[in-house]
C-alpha atoms as a PDB file:
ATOM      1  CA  UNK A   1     -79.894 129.518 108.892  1.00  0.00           C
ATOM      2  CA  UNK A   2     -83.371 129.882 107.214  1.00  0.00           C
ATOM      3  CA  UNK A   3     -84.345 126.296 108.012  1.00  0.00           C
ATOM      4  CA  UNK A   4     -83.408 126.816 111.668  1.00  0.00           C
ATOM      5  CA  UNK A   5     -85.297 130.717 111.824  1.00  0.00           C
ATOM      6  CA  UNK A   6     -88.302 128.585 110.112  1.00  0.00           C
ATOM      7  CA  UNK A   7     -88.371 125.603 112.819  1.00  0.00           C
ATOM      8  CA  UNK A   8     -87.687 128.158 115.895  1.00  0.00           C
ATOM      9  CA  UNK A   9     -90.828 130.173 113.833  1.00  0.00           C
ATOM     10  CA  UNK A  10     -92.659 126.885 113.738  1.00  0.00           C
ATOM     11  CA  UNK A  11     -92.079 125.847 117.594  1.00  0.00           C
ATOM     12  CA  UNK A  12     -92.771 129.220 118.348  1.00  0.00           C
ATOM     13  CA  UNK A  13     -96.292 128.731 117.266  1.00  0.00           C
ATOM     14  CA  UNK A  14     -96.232 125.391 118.925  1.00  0.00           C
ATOM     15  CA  UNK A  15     -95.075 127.286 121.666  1.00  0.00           C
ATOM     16  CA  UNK A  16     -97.421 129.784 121.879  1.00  0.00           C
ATOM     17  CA  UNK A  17    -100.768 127.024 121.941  1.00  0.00           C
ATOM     18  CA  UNK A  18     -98.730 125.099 124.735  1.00  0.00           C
ATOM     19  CA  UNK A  19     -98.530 128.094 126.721  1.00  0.00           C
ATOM     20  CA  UNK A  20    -102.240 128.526 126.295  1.00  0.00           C
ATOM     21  CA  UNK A  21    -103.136 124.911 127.413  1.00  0.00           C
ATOM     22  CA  UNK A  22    -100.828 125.544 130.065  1.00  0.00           C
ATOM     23  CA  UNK A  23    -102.348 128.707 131.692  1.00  0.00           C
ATOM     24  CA  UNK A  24    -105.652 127.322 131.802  1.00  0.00           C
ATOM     25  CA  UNK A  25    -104.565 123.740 132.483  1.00  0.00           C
ATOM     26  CA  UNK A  26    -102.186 124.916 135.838  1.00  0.00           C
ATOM     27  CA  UNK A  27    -105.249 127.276 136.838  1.00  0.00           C
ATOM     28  CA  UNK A  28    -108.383 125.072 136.440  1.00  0.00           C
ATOM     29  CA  UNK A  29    -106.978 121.637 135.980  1.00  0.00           C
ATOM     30  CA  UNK A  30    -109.034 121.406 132.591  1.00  0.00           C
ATOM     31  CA  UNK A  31    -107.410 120.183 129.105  1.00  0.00           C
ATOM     32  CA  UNK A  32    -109.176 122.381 126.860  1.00  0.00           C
ATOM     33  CA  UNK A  33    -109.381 120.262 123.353  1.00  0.00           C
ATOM     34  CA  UNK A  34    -110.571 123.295 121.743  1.00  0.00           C
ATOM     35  CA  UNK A  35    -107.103 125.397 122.402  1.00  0.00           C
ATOM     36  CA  UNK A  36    -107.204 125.024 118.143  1.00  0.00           C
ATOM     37  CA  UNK A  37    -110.072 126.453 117.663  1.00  0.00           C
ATOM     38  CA  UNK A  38    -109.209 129.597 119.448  1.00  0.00           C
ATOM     39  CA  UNK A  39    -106.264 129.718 117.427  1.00  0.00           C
ATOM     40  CA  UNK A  40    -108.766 129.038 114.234  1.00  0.00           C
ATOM     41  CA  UNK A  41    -110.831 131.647 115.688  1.00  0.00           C
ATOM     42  CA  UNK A  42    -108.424 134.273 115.686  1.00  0.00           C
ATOM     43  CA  UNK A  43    -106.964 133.673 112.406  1.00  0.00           C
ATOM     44  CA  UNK A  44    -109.822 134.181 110.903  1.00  0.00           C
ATOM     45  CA  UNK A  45    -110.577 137.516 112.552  1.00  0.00           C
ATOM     46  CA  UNK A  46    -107.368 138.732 111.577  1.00  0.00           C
ATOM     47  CA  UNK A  47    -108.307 137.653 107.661  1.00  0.00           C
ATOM     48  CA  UNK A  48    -111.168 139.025 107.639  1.00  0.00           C
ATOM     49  CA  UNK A  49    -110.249 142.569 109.129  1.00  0.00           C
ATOM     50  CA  UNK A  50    -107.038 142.519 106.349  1.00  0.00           C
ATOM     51  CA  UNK A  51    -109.785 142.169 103.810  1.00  0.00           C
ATOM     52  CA  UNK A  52    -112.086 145.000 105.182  1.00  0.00           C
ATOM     53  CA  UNK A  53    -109.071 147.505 104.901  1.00  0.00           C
ATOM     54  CA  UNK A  54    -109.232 147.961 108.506  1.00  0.00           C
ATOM     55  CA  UNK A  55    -105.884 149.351 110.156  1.00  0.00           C
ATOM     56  CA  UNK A  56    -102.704 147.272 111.428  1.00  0.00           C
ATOM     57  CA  UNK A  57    -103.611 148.119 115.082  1.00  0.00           C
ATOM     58  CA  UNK A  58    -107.046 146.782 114.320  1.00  0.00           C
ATOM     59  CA  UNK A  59    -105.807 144.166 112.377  1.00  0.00           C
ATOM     60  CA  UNK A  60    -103.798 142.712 115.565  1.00  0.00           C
ATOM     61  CA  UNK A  61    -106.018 144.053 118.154  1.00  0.00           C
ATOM     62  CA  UNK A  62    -109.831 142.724 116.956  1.00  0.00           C
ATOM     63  CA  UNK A  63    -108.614 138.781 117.167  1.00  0.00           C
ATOM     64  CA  UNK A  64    -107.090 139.367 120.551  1.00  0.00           C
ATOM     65  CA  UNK A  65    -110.105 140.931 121.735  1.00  0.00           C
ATOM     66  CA  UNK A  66    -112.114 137.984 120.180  1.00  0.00           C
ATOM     67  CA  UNK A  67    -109.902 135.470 121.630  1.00  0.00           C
ATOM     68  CA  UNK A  68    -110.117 137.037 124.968  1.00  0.00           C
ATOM     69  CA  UNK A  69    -114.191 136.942 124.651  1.00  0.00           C
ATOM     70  CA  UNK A  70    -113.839 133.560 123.415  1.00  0.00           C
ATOM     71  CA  UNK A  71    -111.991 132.071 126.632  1.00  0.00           C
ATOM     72  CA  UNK A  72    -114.365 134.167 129.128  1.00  0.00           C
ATOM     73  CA  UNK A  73    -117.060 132.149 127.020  1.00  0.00           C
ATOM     74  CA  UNK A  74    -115.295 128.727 128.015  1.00  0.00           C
ATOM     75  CA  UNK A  75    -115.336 130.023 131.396  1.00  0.00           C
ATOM     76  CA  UNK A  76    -118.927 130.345 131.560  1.00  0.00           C
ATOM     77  CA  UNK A  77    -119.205 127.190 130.174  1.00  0.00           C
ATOM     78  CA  UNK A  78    -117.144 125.611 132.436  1.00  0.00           C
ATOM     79  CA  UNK A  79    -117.315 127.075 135.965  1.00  0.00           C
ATOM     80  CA  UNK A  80    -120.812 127.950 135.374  1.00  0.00           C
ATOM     81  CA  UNK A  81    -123.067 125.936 133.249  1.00  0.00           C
ATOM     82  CA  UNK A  82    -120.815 122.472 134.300  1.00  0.00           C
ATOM     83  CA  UNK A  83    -119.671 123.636 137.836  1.00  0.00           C
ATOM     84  CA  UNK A  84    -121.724 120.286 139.052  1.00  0.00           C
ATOM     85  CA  UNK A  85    -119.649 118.012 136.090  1.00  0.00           C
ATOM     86  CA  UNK A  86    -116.875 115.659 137.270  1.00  0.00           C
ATOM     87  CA  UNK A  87    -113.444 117.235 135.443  1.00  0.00           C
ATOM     88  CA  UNK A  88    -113.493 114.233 132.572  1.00  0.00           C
ATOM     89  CA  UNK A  89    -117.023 115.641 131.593  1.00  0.00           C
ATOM     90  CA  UNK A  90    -115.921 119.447 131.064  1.00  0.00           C
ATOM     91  CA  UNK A  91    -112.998 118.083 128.830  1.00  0.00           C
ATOM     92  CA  UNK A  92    -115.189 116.114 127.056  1.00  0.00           C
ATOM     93  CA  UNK A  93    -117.249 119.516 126.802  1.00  0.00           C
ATOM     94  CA  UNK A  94    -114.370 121.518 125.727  1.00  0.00           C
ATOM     95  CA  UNK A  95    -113.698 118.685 122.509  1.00  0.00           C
ATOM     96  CA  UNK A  96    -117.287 119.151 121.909  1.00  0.00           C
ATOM     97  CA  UNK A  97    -117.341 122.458 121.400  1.00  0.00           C
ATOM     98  CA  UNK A  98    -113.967 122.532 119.587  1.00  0.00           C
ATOM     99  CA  UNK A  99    -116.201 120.341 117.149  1.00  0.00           C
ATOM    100  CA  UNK A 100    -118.691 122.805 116.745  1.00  0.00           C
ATOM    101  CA  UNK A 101    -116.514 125.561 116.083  1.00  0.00           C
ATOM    102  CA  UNK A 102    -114.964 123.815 113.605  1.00  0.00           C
ATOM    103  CA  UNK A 103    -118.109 122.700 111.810  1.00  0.00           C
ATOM    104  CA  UNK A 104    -119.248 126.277 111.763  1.00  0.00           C
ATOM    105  CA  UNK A 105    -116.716 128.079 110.304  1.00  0.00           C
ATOM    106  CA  UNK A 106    -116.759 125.003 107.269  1.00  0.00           C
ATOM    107  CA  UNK A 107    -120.408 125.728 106.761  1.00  0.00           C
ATOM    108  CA  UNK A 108    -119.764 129.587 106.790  1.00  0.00           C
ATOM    109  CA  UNK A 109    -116.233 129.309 104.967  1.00  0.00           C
ATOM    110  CA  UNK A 110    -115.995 125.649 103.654  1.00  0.00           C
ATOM    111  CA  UNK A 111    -112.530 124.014 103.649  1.00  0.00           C
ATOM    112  CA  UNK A 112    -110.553 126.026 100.846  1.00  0.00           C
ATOM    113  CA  UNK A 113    -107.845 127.745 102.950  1.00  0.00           C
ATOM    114  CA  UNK A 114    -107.978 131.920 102.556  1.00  0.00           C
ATOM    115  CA  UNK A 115    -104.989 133.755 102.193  1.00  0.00           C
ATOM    116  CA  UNK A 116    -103.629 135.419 104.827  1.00  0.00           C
ATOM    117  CA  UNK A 117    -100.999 138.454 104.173  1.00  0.00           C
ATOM    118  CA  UNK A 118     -98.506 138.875 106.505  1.00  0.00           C
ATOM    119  CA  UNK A 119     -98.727 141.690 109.047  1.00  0.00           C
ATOM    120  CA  UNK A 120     -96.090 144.443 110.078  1.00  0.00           C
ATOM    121  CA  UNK A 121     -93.542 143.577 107.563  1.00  0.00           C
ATOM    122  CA  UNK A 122     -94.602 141.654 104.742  1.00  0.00           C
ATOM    123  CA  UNK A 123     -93.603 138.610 102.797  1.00  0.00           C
ATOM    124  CA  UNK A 124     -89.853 139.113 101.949  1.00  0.00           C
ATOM    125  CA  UNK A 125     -86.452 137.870 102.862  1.00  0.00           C
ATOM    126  CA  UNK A 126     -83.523 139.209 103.933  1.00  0.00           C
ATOM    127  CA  UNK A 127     -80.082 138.583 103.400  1.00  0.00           C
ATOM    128  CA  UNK A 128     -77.247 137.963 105.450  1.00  0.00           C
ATOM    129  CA  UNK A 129     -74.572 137.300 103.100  1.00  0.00           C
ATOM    130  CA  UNK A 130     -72.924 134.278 101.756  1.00  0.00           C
ATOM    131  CA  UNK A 131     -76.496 133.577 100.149  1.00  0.00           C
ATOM    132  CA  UNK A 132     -78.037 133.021 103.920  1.00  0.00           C
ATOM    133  CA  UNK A 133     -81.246 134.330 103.757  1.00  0.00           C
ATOM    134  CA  UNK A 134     -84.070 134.500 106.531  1.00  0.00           C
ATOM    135  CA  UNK A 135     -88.203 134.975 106.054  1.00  0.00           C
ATOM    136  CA  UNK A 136     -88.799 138.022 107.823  1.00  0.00           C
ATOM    137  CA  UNK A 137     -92.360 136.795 108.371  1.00  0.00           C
ATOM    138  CA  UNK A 138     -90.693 134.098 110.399  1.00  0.00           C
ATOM    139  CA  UNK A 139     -88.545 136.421 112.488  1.00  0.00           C
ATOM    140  CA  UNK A 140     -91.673 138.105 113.468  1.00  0.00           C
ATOM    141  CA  UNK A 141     -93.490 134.605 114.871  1.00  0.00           C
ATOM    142  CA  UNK A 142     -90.621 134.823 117.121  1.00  0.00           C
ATOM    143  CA  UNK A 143     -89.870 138.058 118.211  1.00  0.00           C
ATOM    144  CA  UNK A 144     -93.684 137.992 119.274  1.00  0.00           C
ATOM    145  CA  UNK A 145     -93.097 134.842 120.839  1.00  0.00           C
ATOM    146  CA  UNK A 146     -90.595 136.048 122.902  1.00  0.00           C
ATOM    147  CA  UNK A 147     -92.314 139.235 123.996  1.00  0.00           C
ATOM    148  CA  UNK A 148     -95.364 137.088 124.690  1.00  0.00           C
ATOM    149  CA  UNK A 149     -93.686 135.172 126.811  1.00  0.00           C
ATOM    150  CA  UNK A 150     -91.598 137.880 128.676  1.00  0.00           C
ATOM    151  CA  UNK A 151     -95.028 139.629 129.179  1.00  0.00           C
ATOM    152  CA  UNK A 152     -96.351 136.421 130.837  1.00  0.00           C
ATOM    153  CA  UNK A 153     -93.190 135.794 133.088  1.00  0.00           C
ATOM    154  CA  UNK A 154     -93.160 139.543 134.150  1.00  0.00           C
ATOM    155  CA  UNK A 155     -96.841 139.336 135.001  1.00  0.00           C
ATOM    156  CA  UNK A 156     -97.222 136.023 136.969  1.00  0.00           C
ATOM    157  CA  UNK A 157     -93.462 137.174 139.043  1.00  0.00           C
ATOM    158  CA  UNK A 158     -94.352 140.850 139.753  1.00  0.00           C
ATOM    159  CA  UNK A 159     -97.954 141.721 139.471  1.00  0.00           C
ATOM    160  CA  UNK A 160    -100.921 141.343 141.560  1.00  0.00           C
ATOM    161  CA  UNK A 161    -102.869 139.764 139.500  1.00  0.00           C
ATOM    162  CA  UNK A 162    -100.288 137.393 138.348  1.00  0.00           C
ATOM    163  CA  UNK A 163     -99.155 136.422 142.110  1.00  0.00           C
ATOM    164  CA  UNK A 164    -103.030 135.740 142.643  1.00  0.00           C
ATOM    165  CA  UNK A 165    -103.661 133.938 139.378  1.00  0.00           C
ATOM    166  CA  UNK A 166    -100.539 131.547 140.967  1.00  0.00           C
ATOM    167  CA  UNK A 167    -102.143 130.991 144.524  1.00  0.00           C
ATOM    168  CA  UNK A 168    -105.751 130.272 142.659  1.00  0.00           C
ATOM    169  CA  UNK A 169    -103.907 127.332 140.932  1.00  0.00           C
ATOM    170  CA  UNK A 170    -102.133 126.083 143.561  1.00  0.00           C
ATOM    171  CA  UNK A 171    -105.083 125.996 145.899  1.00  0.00           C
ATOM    172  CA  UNK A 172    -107.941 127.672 145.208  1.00  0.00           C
ATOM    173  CA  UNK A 173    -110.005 126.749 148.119  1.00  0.00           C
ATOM    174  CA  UNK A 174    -107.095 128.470 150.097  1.00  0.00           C
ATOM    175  CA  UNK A 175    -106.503 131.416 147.842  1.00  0.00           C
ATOM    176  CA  UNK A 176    -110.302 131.798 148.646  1.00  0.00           C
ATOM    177  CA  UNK A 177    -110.114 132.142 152.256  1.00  0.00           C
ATOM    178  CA  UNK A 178    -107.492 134.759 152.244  1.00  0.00           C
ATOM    179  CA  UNK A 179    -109.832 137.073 150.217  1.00  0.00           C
ATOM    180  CA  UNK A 180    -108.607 136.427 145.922  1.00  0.00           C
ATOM    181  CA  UNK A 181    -111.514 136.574 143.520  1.00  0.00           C
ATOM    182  CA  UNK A 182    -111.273 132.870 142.622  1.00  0.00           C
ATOM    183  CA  UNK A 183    -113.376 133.290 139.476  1.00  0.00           C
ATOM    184  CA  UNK A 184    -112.358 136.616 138.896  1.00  0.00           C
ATOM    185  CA  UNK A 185    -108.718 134.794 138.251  1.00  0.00           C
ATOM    186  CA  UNK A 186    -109.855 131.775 136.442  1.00  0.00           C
ATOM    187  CA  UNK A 187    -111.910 134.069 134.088  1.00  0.00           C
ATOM    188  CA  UNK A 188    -108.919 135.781 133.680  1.00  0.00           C
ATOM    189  CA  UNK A 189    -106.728 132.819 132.955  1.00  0.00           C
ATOM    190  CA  UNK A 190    -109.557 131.460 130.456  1.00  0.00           C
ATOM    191  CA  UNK A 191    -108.992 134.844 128.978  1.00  0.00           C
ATOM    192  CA  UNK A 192    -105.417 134.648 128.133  1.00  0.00           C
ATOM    193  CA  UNK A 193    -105.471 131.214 127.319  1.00  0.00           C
ATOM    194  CA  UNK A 194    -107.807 132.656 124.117  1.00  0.00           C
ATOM    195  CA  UNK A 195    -105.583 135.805 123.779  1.00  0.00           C
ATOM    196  CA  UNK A 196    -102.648 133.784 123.476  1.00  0.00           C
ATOM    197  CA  UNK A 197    -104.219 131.067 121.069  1.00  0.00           C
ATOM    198  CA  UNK A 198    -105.507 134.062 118.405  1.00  0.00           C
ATOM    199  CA  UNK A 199    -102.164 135.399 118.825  1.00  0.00           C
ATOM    200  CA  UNK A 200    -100.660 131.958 117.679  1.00  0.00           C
ATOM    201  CA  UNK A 201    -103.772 132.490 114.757  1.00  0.00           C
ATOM    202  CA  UNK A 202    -102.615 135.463 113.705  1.00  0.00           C
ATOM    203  CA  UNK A 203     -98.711 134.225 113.321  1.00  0.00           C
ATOM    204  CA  UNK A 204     -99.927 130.796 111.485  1.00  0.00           C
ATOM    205  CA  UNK A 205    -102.031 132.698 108.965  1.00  0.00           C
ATOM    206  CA  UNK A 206     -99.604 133.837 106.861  1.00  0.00           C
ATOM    207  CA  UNK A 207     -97.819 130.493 106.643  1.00  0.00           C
ATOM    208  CA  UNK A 208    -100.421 128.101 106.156  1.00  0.00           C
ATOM    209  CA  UNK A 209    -102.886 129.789 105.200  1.00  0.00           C
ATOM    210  CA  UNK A 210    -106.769 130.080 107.256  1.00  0.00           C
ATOM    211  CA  UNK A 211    -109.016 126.970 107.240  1.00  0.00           C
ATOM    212  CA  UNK A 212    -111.437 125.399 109.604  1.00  0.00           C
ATOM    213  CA  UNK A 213    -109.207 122.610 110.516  1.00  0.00           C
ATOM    214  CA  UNK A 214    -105.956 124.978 111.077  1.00  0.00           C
ATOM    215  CA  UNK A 215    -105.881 124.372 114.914  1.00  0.00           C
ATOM    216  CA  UNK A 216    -106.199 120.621 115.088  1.00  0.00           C
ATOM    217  CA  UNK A 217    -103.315 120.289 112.948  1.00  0.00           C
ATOM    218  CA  UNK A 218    -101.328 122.713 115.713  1.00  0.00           C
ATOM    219  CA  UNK A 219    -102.978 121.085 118.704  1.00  0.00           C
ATOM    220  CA  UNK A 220    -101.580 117.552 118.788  1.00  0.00           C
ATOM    221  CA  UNK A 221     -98.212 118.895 118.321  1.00  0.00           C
ATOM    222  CA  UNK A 222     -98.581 121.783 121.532  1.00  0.00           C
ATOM    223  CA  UNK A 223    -100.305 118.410 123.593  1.00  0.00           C
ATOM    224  CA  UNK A 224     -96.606 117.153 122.851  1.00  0.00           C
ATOM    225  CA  UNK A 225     -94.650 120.371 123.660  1.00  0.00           C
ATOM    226  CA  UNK A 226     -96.487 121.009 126.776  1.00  0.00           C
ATOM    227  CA  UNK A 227     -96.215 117.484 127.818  1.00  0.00           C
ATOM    228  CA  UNK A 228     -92.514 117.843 127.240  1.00  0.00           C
ATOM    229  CA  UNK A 229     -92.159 121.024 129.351  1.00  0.00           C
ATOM    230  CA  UNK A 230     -93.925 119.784 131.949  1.00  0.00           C
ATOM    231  CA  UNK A 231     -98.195 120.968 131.858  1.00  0.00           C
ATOM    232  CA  UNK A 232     -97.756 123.406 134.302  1.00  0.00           C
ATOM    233  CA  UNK A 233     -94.434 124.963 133.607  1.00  0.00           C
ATOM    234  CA  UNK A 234     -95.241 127.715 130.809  1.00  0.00           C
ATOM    235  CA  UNK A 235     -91.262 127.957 130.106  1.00  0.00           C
ATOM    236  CA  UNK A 236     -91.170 124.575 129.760  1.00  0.00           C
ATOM    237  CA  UNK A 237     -93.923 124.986 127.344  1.00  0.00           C
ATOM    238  CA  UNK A 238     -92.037 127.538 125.199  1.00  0.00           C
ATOM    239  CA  UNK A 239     -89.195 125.469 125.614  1.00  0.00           C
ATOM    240  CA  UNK A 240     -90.433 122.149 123.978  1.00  0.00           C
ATOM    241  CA  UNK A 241     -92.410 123.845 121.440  1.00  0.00           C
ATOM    242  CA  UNK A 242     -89.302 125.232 120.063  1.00  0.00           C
ATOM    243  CA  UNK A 243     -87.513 122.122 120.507  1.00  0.00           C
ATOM    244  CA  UNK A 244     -90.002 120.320 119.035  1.00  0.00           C
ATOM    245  CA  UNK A 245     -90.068 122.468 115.725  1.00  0.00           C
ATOM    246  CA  UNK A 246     -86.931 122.015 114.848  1.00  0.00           C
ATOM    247  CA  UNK A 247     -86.134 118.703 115.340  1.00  0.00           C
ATOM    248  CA  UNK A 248     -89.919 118.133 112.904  1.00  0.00           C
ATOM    249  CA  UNK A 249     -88.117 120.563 110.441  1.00  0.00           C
ATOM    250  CA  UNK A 250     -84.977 119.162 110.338  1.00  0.00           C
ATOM    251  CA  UNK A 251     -87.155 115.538 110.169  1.00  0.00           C
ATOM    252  CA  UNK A 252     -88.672 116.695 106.801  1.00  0.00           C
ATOM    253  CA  UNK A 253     -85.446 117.878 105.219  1.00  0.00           C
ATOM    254  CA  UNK A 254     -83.163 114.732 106.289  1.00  0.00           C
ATOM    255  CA  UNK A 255     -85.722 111.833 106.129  1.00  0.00           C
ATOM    256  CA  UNK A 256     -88.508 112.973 104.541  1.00  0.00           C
ATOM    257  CA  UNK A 257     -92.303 113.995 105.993  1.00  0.00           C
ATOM    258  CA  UNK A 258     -93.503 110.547 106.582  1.00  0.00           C
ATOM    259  CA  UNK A 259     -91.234 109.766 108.917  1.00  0.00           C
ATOM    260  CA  UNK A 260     -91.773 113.178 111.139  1.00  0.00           C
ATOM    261  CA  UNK A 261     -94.447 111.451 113.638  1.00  0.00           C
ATOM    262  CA  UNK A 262     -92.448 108.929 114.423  1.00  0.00           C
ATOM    263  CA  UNK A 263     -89.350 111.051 114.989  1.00  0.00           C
ATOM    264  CA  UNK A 264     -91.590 113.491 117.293  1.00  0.00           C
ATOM    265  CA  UNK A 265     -93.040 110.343 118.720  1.00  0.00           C
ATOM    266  CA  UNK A 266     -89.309 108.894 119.529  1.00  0.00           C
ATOM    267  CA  UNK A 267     -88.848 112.606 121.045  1.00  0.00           C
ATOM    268  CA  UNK A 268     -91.750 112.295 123.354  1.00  0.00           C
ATOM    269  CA  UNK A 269     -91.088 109.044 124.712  1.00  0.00           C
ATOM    270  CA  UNK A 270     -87.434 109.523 125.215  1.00  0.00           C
ATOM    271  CA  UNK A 271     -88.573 112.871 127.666  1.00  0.00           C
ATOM    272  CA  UNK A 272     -90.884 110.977 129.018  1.00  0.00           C
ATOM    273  CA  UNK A 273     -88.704 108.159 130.216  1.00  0.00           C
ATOM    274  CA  UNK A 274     -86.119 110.082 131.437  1.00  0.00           C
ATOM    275  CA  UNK A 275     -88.384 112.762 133.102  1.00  0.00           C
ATOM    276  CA  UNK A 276     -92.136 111.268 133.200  1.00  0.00           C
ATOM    277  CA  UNK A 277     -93.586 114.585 134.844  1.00  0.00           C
ATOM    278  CA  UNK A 278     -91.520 117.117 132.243  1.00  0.00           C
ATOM    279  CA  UNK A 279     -88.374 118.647 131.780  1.00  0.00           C
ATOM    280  CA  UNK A 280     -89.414 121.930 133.814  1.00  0.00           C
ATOM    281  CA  UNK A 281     -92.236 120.586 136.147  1.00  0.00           C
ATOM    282  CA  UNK A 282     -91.853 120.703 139.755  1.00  0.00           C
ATOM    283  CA  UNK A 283     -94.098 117.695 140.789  1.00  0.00           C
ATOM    284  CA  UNK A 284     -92.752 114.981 142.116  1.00  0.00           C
ATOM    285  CA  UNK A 285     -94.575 111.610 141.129  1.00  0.00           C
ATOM    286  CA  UNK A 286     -95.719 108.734 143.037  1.00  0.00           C
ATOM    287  CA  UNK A 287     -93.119 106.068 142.845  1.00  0.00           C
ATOM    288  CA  UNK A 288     -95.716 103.050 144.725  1.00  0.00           C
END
């Protein structure tokens, strides 16, 4: 049972940087390469506000804010400074600034990871009888998971906002004519693309600890869940992150870590065959 809470806790994380390359992948049509770095960004926010003594709800709320202020940055960048660039030369700028990020916090931090303590609950397990025990600290990635996501399904189904954000991605020259903020939206889905990744910052802390290259190890691996899903399908996001974690967890255990990436690997292909666009997308490929 505590193998399979730790993969689900895992995916979940997966999960949760998926989602955020989804959102701002389905909105803009941009794969942002520097979805880690967010999540680098908030993790060490939240380390740094444990250390100052400041409170839980600052604790959780100062890397949200960041990562929020973060993704309205890419946004600028993006839709502003590069609004003239051909799409393969704003990814290109996203990668180069998820270089840069990652280069500053090593000269301001170096590469020896900083501890992260684990927030709401603590480090301790609990049992469930028979000698089953669970991490709580793992319970938590996915109970926020979960609420992350229900808070993202509620808000694209039922709210103005979300309903907009929606018509923006599926046309935005459209949306435009009928009176949506097209910017205003994009902004906004830059915005929780960043809250989102210093969430998954936050959650990761604890378990690996904070370092400068923290997200690129988590990014290949949400490039595979979303890819899985289906990019613009954020419950197919959730959905192969989670998948994805366990089967790497149960990898380790049975066969050892080397052969993990090419078990994950196998996974990928095997989706892909069978479903080339995703599990959960809706587009329907050219056949000719």
């Amino acid at each position: 049972m505590n193998l399979l809470v730790g993969g689900i806790a895992i995916g979940a994380v997966y999960a949760l940087v998926a989602i955020g390359l989804t959102l701002i992948f389905r909105a803009t049509g941009v794969v942002n390469f520097a979805q880690g770095e967010m999540l680098m960004a908030g993790a060490y926010a939240y380390v740094l506000l444990t250390q100052s003594g400041a409170g839980p709800l600052v604790q959780i709320l100062g890397p949200i804010a960041l990562g929020a202020v973060i993704g309205l940055v890419f946004f600028f960048v993006t839709r502003i400074l590069l609004r003239r660039a051909p799409e393969i030369s704003i990814v290109i700028g996203t990668l180069a600034i998820s270089i840069l990020m990652q280069a500053a916090a090593r000269l301001k931090f170096t590469d020896n990871p900083m501890r992260a303590v684990p927030w709401l609950f603590g480090d301790r397990d609990v049992s469930l009888g028979s000698g089953t025990t669970i991490s709580i600290n793992s319970v938590t990635v996915v109970v926020v998971t979960m609420i992350v996501f229900g808070a993202l399904y509620w808000t694209f189904r039922r709210t103005t906002y979300g309903k907009a954000m929606r018509a923006v991605a599926e046309d935005p020259v459209r949306a435009a004519i009928t009176g949506i903020p097209v910017n205003r939206m994009l902004a906004l889905s830059w915005s929780l693309g960043g809250v989102v990744a210093a969430l998954a910052g936050m959650l990761l802390a604890p378990i690996t600890g904070v370092y400068p290259a923290m997200g690129a190890g988590v990014l290949f691996p949400a490039f595979i869940a979303a890819a899985m899903g289906g990019f613009e399908s954020v419950f197919g996001a959730l959905f192969g992150g989670i998948i994805l974690g366990v089967v790497q967890t149960y990898a380790v255990v049975g066969v050892g870590g080397v052969a993990r990436d090419g078990i994950t690997f196998a996974l990928l292909v095997a989706v892909l065959i069978w479903r080339p666009q995703g599990i959960f997308s809706t587009v329907t490929l050219r056949t000719h």
